[in-house]
Protein backbone atom coordinates (compact mmCIF):
# COMPACT_ATOMS: atom_id res chain seq x y z
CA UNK A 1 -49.50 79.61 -22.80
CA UNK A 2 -50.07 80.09 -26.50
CA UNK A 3 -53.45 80.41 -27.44
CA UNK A 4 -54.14 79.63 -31.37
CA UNK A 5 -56.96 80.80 -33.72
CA UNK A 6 -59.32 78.03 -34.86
CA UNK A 7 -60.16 78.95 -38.19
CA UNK A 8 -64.22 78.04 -38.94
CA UNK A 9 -64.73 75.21 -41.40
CA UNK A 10 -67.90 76.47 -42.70
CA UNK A 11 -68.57 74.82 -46.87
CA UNK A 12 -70.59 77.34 -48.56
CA UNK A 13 -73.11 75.33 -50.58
CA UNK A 14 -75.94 76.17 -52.76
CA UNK A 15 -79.29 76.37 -50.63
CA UNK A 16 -81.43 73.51 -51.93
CA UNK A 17 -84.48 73.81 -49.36
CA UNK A 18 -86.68 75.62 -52.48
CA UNK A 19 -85.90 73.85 -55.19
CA UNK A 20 -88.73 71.32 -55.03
CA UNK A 21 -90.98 74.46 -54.88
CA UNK A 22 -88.94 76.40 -58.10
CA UNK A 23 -89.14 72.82 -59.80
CA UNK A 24 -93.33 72.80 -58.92
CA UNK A 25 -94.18 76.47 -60.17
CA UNK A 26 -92.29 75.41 -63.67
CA UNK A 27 -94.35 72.64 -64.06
CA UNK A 28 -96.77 74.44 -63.95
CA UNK A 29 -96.11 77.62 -65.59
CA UNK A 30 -95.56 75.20 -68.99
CA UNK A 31 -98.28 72.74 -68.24
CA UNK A 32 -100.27 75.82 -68.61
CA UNK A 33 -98.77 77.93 -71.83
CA UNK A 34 -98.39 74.87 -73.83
CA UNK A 35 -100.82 74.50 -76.24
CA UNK A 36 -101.20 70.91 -77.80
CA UNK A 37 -102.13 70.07 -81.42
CA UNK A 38 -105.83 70.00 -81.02
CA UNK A 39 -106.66 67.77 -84.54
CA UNK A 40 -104.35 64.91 -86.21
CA UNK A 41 -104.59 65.97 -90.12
CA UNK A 42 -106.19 63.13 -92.40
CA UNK A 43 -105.38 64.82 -95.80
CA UNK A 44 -102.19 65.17 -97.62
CA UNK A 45 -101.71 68.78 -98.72
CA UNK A 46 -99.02 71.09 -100.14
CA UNK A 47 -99.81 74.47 -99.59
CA UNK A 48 -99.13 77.50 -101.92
CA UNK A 49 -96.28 79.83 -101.75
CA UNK A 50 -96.64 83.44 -101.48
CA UNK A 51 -93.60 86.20 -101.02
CA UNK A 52 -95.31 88.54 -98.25
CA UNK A 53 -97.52 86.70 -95.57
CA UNK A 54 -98.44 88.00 -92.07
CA UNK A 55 -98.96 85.97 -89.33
CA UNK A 56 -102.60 85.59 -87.18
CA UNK A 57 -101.45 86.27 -83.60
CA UNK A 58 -104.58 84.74 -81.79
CA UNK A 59 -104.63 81.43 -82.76
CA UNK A 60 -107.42 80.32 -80.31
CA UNK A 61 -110.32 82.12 -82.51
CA UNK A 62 -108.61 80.22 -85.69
CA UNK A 63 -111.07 77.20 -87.18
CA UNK A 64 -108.92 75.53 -89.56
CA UNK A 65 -110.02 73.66 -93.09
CA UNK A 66 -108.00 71.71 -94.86
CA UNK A 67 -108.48 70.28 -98.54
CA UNK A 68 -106.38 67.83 -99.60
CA UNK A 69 -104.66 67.04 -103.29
CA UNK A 70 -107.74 64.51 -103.67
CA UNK A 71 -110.33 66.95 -102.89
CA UNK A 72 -110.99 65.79 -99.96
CA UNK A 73 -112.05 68.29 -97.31
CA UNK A 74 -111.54 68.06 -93.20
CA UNK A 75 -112.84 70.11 -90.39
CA UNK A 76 -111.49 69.36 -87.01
CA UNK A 77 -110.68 65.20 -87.01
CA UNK A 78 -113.49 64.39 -89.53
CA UNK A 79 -113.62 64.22 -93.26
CA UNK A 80 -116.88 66.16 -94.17
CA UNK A 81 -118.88 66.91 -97.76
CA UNK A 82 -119.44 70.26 -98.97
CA UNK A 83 -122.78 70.99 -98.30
CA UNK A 84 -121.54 70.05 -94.63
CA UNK A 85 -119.33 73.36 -94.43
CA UNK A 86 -122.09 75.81 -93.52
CA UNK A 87 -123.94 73.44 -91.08
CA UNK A 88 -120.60 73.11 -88.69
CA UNK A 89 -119.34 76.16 -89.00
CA UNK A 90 -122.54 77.84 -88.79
CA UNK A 91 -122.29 76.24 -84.88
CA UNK A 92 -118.32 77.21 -84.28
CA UNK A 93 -119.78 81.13 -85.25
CA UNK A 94 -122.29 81.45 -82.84
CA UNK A 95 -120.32 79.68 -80.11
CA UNK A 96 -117.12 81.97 -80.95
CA UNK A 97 -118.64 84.54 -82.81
CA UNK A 98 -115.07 86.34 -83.38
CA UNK A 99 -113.68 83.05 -85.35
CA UNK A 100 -111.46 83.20 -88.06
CA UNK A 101 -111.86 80.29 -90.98
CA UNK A 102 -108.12 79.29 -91.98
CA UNK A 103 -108.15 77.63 -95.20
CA UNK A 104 -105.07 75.01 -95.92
CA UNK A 105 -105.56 74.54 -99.48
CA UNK A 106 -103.50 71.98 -101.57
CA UNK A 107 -101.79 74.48 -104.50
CA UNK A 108 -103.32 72.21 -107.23
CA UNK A 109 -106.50 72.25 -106.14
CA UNK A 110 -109.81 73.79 -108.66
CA UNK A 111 -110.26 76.78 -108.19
CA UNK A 112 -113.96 75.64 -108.46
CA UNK A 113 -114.35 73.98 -105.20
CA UNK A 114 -112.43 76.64 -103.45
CA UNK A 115 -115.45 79.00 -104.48
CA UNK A 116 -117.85 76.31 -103.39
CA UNK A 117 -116.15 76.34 -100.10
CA UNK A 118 -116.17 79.95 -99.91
CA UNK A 119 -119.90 80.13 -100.69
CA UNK A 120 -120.24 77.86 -97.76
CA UNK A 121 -118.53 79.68 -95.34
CA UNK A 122 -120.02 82.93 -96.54
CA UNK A 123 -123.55 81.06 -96.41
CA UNK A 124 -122.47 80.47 -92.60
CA UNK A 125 -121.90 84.03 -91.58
CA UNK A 126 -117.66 83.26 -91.23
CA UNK A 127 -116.56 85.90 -93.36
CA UNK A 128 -113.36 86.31 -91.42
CA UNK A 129 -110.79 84.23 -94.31
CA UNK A 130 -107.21 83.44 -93.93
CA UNK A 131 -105.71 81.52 -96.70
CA UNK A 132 -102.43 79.48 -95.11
CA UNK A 133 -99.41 79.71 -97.28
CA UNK A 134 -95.70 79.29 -97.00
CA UNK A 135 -92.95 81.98 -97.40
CA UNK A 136 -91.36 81.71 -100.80
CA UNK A 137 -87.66 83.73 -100.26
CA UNK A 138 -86.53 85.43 -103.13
């Protein structure tokens, strides 16, 4: 008698049994990094170009104002007047009191009611400034 060697048909497979957990904790992880645009922008701007610019690495202490090419001026969704600036941002300070004012200027805007916004801001305690500007390469 002749006894033979059954060879074990055993497929090697990837494991799947976690996967609906490893699929769950990404979902999350990005669901909580991802940071959605807070404001929809009303005004039409082109900002300024400058050749050395740094880049504000908090951006959760960052109030943004933008000023359109028509003078126009927004803060968060709304389209406010100047003597508006200090009363609003007067409330973001003491609510965040480490807030920095980004200003997105259009590059053809007077230089006049740049200096009236400035007054504002300075009239509102927010004298941390950050003009926005795009990289010009040489």
């Amino acid at each position: 008698m002749k006894f033979q060697k059954k060879l074990a048909k055993a497929k090697q497979g990837i494991p799947t049994t976690s996967m609906p957990d490893i699929v769950f904790m990404l979902l999350l992880f990005f669901m909580v990094t991802t940071t959605l645009r807070e404001h929809d922008v009303k005004v039409v701007f082109n900002l300024p170009e400058a050749k050395a610019i740094e880049k504000i690495e908090n951006k959760r202490v960052v109030s943004y104002i933008w000023v359109g090419k028509d003078g126009r001026i927004q803060i968060d969704d709304n389209i406010v007047k100047i003597d508006q600036i200090q009363k609003i941002m007067y409330a973001k300070r003491t609510d965040l009191p480490s807030i920095i004012v980004s200003l997105r200027i259009d590059k053809n805007t007077k230089m006049g009611l740049v200096t009236d916004i400035q007054q504002e801001l300075r009239k509102a305690y927010c004298l941390r400034i950050n003009y926005s500007s795009l990289y010009k390469s040489s």
